[in-house]
PDB file of N, CA and C in Angstrom:
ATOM      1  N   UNK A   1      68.092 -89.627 -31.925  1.00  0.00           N
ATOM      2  CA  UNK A   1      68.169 -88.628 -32.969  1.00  0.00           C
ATOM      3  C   UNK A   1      68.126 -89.283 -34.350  1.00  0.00           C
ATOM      4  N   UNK A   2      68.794 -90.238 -34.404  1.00  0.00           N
ATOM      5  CA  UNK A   2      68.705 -90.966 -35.709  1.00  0.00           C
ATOM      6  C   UNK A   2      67.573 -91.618 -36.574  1.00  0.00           C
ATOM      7  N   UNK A   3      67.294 -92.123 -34.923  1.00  0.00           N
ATOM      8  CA  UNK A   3      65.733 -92.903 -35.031  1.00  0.00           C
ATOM      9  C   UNK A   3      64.862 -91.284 -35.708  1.00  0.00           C
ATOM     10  N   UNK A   4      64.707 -90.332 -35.445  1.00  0.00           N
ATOM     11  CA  UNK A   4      63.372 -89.912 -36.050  1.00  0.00           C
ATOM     12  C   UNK A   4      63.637 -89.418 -37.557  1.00  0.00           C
ATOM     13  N   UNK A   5      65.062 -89.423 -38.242  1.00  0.00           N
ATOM     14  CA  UNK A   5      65.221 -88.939 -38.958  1.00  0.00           C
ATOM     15  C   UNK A   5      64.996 -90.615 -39.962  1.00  0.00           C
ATOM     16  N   UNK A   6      64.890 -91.382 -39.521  1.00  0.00           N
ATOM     17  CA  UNK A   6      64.519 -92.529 -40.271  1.00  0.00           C
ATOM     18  C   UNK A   6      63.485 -92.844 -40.916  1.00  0.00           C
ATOM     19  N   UNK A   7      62.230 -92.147 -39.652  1.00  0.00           N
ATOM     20  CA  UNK A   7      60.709 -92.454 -39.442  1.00  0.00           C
ATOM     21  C   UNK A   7      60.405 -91.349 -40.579  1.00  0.00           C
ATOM     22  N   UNK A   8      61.035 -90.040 -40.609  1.00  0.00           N
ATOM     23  CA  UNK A   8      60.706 -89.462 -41.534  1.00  0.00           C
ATOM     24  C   UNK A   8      60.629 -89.844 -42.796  1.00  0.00           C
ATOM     25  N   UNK A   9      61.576 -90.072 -43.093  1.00  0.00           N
ATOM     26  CA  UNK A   9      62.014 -91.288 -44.257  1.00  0.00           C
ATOM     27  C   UNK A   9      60.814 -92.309 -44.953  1.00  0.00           C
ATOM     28  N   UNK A  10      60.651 -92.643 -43.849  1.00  0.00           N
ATOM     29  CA  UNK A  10      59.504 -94.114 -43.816  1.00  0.00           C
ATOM     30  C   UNK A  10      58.250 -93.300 -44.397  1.00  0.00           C
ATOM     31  N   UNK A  11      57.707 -92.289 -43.807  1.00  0.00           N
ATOM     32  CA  UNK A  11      56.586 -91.467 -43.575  1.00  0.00           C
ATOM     33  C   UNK A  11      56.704 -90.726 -45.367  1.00  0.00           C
ATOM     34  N   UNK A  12      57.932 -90.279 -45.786  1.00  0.00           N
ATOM     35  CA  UNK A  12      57.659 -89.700 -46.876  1.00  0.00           C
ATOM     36  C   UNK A  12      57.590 -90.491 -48.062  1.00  0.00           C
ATOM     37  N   UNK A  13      58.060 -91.679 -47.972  1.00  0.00           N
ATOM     38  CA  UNK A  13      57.865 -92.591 -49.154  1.00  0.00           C
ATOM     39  C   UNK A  13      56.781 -93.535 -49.411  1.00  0.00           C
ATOM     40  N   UNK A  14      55.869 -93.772 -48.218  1.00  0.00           N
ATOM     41  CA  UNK A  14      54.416 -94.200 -48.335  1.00  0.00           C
ATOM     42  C   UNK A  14      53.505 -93.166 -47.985  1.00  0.00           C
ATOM     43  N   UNK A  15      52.571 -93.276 -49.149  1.00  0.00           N
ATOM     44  CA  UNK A  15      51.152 -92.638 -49.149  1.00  0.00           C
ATOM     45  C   UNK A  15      50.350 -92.769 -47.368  1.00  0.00           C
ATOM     46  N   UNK A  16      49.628 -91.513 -46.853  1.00  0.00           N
ATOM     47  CA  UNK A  16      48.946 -92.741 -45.720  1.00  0.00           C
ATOM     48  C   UNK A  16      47.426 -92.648 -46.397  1.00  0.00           C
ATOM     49  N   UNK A  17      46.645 -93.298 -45.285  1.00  0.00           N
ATOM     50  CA  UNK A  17      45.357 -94.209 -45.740  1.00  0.00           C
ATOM     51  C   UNK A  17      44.815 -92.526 -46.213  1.00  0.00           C
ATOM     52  N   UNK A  18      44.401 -91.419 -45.266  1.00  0.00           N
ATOM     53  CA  UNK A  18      43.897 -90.413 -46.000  1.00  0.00           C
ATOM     54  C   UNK A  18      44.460 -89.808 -47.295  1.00  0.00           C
ATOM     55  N   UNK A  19      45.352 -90.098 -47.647  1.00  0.00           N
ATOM     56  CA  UNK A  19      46.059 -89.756 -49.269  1.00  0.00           C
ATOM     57  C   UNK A  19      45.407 -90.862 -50.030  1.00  0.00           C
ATOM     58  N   UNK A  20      45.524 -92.000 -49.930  1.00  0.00           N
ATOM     59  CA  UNK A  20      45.043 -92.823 -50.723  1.00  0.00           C
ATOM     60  C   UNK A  20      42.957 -92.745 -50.765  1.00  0.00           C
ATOM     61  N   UNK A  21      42.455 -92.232 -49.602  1.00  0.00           N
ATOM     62  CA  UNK A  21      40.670 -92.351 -49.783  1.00  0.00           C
ATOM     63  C   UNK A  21      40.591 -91.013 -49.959  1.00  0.00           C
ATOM     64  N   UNK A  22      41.598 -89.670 -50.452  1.00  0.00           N
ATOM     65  CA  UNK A  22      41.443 -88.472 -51.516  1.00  0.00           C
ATOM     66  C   UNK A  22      41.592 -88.965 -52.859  1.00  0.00           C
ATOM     67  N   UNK A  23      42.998 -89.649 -53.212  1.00  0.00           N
ATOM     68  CA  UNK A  23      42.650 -89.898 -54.834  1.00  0.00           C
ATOM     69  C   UNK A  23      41.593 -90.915 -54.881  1.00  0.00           C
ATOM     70  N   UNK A  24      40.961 -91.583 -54.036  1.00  0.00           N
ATOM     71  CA  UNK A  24      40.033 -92.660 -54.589  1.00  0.00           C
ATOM     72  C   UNK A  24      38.837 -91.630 -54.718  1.00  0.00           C
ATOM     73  N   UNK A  25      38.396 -90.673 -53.860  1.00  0.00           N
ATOM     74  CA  UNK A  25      37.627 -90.289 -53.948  1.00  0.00           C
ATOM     75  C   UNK A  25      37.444 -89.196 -54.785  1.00  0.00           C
ATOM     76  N   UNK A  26      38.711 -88.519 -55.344  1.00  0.00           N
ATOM     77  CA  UNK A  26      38.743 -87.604 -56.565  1.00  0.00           C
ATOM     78  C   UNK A  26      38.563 -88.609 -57.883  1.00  0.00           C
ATOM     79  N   UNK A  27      39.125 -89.659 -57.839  1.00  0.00           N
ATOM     80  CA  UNK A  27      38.991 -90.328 -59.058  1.00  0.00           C
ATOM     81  C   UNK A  27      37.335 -90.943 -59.421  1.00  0.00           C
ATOM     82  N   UNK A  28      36.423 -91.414 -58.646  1.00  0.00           N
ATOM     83  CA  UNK A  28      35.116 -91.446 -58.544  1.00  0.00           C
ATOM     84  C   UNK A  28      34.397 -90.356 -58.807  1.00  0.00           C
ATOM     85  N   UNK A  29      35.057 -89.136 -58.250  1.00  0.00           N
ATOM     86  CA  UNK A  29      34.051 -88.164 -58.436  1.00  0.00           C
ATOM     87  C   UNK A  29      34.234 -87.799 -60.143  1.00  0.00           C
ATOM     88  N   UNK A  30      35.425 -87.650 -60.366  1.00  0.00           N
ATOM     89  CA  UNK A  30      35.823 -87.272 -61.689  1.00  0.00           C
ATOM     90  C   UNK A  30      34.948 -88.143 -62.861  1.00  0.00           C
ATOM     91  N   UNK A  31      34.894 -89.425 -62.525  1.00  0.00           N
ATOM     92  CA  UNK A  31      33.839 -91.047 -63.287  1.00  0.00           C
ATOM     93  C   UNK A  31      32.468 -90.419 -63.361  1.00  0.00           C
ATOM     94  N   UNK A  32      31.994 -90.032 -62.388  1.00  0.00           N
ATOM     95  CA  UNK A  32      30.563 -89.766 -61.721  1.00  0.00           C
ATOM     96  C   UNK A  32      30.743 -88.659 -62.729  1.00  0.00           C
ATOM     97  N   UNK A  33      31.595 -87.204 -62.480  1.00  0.00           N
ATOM     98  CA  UNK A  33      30.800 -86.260 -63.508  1.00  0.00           C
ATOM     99  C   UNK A  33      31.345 -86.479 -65.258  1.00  0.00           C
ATOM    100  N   UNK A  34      31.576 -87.770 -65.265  1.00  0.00           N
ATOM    101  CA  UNK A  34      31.843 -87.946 -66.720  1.00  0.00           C
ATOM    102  C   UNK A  34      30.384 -88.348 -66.936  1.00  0.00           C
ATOM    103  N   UNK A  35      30.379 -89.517 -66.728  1.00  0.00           N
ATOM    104  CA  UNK A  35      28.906 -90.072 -66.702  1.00  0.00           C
ATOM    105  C   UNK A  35      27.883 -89.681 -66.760  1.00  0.00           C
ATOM    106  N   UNK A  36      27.786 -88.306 -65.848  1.00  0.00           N
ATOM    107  CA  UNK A  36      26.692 -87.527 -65.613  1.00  0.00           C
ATOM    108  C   UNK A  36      26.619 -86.668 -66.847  1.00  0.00           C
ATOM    109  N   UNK A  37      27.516 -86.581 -67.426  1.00  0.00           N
ATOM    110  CA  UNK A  37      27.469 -85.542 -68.727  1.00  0.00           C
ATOM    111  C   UNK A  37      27.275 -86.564 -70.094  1.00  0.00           C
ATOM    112  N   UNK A  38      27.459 -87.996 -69.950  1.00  0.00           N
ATOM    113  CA  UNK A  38      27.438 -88.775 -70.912  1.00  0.00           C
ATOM    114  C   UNK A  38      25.710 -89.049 -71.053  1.00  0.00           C
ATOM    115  N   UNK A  39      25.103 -88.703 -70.023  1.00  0.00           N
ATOM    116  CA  UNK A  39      23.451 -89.123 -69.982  1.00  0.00           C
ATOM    117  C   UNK A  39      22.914 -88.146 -70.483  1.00  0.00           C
ATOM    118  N   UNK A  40      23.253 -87.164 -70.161  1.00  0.00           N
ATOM    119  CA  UNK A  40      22.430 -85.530 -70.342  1.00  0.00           C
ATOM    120  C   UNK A  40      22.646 -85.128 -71.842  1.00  0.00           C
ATOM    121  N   UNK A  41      23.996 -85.417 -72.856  1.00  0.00           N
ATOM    122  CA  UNK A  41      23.845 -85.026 -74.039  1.00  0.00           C
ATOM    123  C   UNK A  41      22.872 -85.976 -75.122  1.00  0.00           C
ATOM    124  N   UNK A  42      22.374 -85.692 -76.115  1.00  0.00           N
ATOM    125  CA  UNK A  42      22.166 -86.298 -77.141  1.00  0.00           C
ATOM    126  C   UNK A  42      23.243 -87.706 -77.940  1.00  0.00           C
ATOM    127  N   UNK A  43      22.631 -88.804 -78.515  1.00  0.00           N
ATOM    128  CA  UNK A  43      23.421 -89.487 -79.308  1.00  0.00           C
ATOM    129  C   UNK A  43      24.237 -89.097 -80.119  1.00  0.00           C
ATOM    130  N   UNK A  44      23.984 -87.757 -80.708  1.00  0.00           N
ATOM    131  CA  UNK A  44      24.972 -87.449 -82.306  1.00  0.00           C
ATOM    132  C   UNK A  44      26.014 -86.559 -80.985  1.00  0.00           C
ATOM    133  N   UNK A  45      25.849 -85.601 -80.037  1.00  0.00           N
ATOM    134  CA  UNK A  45      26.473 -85.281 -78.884  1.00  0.00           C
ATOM    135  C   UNK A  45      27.595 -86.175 -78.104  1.00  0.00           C
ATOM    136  N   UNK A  46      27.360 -87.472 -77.641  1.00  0.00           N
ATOM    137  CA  UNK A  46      27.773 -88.339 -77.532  1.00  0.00           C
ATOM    138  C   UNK A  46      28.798 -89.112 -77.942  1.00  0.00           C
ATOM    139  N   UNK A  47      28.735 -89.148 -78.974  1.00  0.00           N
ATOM    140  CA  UNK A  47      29.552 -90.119 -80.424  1.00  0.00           C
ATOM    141  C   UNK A  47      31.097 -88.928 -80.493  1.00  0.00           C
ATOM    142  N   UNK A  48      30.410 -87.692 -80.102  1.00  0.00           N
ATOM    143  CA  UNK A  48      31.519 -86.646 -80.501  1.00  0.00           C
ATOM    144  C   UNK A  48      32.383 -86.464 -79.408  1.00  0.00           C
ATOM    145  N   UNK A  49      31.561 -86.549 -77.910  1.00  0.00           N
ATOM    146  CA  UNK A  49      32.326 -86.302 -76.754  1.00  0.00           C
ATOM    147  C   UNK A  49      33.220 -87.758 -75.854  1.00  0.00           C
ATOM    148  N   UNK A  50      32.973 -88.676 -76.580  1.00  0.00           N
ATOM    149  CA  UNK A  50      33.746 -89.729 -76.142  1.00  0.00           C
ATOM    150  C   UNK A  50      35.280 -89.592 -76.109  1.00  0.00           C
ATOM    151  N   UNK A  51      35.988 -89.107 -76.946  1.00  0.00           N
ATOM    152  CA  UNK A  51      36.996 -89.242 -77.159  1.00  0.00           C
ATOM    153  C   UNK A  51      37.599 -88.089 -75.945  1.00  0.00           C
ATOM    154  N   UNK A  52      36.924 -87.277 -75.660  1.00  0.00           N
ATOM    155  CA  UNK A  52      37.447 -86.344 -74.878  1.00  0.00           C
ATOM    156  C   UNK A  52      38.168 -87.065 -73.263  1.00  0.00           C
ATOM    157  N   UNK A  53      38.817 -86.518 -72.736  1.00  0.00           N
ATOM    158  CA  UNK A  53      39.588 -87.098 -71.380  1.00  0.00           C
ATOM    159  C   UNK A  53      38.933 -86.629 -70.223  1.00  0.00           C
ATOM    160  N   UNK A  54      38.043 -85.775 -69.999  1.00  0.00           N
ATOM    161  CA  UNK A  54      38.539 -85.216 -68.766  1.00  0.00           C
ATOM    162  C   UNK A  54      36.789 -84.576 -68.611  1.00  0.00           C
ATOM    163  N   UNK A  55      36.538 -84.413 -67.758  1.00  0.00           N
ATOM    164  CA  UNK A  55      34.984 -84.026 -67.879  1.00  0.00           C
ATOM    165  C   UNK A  55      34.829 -82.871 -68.176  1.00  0.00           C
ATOM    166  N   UNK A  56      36.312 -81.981 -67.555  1.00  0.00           N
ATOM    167  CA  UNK A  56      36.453 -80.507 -67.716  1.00  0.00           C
ATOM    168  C   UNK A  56      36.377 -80.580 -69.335  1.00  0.00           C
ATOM    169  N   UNK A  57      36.879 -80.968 -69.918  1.00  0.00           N
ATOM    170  CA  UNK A  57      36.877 -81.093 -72.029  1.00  0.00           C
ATOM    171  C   UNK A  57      35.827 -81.514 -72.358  1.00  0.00           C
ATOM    172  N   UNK A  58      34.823 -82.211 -72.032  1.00  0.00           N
ATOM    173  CA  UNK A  58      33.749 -82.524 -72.318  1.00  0.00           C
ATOM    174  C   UNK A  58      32.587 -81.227 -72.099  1.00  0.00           C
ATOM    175  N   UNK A  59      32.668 -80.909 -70.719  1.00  0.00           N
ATOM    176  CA  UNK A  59      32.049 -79.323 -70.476  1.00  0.00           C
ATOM    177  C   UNK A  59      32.709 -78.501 -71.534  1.00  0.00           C
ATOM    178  N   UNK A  60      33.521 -78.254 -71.510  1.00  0.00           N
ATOM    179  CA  UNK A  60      33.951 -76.949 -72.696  1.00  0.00           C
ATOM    180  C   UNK A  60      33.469 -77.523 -74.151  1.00  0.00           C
ATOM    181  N   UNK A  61      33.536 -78.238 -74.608  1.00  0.00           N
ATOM    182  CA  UNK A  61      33.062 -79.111 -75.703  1.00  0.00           C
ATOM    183  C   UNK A  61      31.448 -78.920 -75.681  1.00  0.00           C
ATOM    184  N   UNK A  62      31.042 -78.995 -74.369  1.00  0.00           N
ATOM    185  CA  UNK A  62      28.782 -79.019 -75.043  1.00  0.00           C
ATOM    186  C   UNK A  62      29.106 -77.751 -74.539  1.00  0.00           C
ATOM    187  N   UNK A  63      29.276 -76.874 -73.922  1.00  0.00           N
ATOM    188  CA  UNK A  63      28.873 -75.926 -73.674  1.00  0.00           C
ATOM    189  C   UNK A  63      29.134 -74.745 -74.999  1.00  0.00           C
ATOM    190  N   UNK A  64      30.578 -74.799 -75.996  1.00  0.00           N
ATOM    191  CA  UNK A  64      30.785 -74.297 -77.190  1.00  0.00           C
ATOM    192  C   UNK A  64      29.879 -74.387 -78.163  1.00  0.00           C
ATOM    193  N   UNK A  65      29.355 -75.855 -78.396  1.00  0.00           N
ATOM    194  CA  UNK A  65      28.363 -76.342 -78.753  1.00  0.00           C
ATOM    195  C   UNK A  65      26.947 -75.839 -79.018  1.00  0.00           C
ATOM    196  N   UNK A  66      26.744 -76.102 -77.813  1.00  0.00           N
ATOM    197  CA  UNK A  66      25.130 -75.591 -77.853  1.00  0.00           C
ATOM    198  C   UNK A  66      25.118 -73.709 -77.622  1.00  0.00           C
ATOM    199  N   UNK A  67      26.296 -73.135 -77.061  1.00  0.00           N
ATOM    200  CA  UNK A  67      26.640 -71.643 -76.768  1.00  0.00           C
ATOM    201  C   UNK A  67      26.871 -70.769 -77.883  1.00  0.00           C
ATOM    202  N   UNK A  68      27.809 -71.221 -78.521  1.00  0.00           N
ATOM    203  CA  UNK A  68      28.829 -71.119 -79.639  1.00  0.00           C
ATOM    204  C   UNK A  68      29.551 -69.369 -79.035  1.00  0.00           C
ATOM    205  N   UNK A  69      30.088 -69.096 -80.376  1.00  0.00           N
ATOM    206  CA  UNK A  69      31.364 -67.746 -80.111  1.00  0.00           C
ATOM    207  C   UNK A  69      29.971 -66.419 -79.480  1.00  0.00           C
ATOM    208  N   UNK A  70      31.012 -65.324 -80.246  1.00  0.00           N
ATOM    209  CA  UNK A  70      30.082 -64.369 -79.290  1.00  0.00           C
ATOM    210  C   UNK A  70      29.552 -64.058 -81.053  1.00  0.00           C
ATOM    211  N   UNK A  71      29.824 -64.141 -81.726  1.00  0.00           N
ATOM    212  CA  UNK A  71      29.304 -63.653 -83.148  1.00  0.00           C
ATOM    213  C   UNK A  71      28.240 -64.773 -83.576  1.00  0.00           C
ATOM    214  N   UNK A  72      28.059 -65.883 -82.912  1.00  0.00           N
ATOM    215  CA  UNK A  72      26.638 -66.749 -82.986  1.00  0.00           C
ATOM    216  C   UNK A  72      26.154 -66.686 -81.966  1.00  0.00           C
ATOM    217  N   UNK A  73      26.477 -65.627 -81.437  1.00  0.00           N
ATOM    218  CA  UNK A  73      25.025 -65.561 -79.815  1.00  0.00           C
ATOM    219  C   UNK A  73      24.307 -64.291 -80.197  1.00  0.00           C
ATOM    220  N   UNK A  74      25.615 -63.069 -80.875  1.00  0.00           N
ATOM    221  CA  UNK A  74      24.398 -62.402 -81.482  1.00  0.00           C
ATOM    222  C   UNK A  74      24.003 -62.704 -82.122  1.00  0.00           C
ATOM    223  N   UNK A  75      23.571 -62.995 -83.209  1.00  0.00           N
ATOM    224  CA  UNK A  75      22.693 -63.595 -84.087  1.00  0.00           C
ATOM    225  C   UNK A  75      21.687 -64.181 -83.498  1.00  0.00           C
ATOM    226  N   UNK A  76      21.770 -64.993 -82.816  1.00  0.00           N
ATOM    227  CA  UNK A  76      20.968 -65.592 -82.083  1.00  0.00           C
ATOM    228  C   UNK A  76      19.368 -64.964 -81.414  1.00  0.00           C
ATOM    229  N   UNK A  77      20.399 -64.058 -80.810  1.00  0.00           N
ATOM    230  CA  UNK A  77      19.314 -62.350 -79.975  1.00  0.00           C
ATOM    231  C   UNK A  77      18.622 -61.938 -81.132  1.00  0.00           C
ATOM    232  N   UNK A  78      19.652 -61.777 -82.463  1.00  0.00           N
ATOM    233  CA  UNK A  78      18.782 -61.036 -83.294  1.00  0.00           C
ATOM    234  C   UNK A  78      17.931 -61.320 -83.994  1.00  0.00           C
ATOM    235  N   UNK A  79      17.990 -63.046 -84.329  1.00  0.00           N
ATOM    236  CA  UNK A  79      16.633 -63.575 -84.225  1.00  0.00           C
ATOM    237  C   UNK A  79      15.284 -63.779 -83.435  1.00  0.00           C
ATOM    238  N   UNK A  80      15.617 -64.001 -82.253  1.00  0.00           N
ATOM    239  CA  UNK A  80      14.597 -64.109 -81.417  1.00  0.00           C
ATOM    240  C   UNK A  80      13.885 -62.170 -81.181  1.00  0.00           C
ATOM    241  N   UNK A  81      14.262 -61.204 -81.445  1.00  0.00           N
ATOM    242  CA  UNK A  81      13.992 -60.149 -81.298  1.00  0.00           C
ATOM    243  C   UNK A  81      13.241 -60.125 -82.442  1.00  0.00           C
ATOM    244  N   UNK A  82      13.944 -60.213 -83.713  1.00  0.00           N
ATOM    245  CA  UNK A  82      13.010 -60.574 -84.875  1.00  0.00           C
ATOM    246  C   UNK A  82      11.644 -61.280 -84.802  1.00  0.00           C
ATOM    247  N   UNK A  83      12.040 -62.469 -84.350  1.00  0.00           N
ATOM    248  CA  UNK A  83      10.666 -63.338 -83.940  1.00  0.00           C
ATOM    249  C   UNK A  83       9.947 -62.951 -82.901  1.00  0.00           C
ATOM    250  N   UNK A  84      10.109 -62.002 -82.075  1.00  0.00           N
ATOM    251  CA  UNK A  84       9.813 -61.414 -81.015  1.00  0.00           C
ATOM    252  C   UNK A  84       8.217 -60.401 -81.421  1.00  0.00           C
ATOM    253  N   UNK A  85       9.147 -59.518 -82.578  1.00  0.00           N
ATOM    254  CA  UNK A  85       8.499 -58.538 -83.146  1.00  0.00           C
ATOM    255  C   UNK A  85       7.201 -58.860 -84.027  1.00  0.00           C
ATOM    256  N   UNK A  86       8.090 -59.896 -84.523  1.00  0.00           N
ATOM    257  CA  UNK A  86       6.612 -60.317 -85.506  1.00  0.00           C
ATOM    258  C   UNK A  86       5.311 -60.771 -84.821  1.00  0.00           C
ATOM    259  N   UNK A  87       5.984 -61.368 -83.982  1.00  0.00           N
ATOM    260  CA  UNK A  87       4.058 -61.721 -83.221  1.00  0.00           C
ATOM    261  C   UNK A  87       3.120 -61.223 -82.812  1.00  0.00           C
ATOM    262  N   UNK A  88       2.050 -61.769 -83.291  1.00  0.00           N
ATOM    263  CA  UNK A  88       0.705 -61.330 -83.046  1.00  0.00           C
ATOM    264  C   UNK A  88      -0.342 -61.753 -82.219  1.00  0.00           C
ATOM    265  N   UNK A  89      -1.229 -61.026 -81.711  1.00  0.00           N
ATOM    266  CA  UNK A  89      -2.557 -61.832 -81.323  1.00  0.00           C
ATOM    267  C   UNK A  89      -3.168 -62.002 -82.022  1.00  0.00           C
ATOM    268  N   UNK A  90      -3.627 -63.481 -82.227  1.00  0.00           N
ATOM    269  CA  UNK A  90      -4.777 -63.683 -83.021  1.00  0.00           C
ATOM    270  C   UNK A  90      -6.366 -64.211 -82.916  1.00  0.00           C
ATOM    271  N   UNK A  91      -6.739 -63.586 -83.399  1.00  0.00           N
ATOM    272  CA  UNK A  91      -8.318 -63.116 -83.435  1.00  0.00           C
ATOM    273  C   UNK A  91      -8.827 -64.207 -82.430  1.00  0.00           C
ATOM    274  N   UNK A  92      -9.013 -65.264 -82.648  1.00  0.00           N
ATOM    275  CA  UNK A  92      -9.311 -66.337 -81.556  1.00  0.00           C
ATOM    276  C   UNK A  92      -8.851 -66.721 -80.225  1.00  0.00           C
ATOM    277  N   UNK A  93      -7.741 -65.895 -80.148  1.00  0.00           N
ATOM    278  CA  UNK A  93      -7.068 -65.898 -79.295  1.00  0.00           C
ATOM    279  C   UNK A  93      -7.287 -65.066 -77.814  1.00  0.00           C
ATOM    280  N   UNK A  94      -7.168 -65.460 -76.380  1.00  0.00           N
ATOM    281  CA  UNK A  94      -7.394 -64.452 -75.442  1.00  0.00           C
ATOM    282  C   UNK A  94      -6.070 -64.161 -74.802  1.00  0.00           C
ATOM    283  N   UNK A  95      -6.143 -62.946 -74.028  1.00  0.00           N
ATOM    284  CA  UNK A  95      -5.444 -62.255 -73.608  1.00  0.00           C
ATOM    285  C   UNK A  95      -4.274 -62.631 -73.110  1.00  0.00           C
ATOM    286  N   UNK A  96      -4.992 -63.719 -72.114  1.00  0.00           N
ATOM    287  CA  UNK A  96      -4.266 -64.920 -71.459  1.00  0.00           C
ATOM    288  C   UNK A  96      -3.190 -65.776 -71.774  1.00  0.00           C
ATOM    289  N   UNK A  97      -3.833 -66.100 -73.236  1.00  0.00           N
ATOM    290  CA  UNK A  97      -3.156 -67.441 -74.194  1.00  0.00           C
ATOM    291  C   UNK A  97      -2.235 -66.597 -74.593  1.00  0.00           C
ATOM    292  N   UNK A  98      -2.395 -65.700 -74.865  1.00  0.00           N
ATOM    293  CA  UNK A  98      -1.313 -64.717 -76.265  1.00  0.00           C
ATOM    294  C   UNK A  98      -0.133 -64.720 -74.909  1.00  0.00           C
ATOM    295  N   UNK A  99      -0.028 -64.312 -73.752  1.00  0.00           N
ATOM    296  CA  UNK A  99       1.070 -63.738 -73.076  1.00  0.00           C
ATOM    297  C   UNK A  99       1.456 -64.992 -72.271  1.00  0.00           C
ATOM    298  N   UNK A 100       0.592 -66.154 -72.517  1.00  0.00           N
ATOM    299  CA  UNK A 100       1.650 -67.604 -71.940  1.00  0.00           C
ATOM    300  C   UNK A 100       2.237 -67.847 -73.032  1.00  0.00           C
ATOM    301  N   UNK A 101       1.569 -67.251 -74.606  1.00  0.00           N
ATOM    302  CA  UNK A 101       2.333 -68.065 -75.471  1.00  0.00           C
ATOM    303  C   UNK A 101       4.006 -67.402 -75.392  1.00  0.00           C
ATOM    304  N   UNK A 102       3.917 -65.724 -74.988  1.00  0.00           N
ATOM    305  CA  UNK A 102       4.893 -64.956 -75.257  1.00  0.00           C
ATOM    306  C   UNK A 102       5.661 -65.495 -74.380  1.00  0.00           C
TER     307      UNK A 102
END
């Protein structure tokens, strides 16, 4: 009786091998999608997202970025609708070209 209440003991104060090849393998993965986000932004992008910790802060960081609030996304629409409107076919132009250009 004593004996298993010992082993328990033993068992809760060391990690076993599958606890230790989860954090190795959360901690790699976490490296990997830093990295992966350190390639994909721009240099002036870059310089800004270094300081960040965590890949999750780095995602919220380009995605604000290049997204922004909801009062610069409309705008956004309401340019491209603008620019939308204005276009034309032009005279040299065929049917074809005009609606790959659109």
């Amino acid at each position: 009786m004593t004996c298993g209440k010992q082993w328990s003991k033993t068992t809760k104060d060391y990690p076993t091998m599958n606890h230790i090849k989860y954090h190795e393998e959360r901690t790699t993965k976490k490296a990997k999608a830093k990295s992966c986000l350190y390639v994909a932004v721009s240099q002036t992008i870059f310089t800004r997202i270094m300081e960040c910790d965590s890949a999750k802060d780095i995602w919220d960081f380009v995605k604000a970025e290049y997204e922004g609030d909801e009062k610069v996304r409309g705008m956004k629409v309401l340019n491209l609708m603008r620019e939308f409107e204005r276009e034309q076919m032009k005279e040299s132009e065929s049917v074809k070209e005009y609606s790959d250009r659109l």
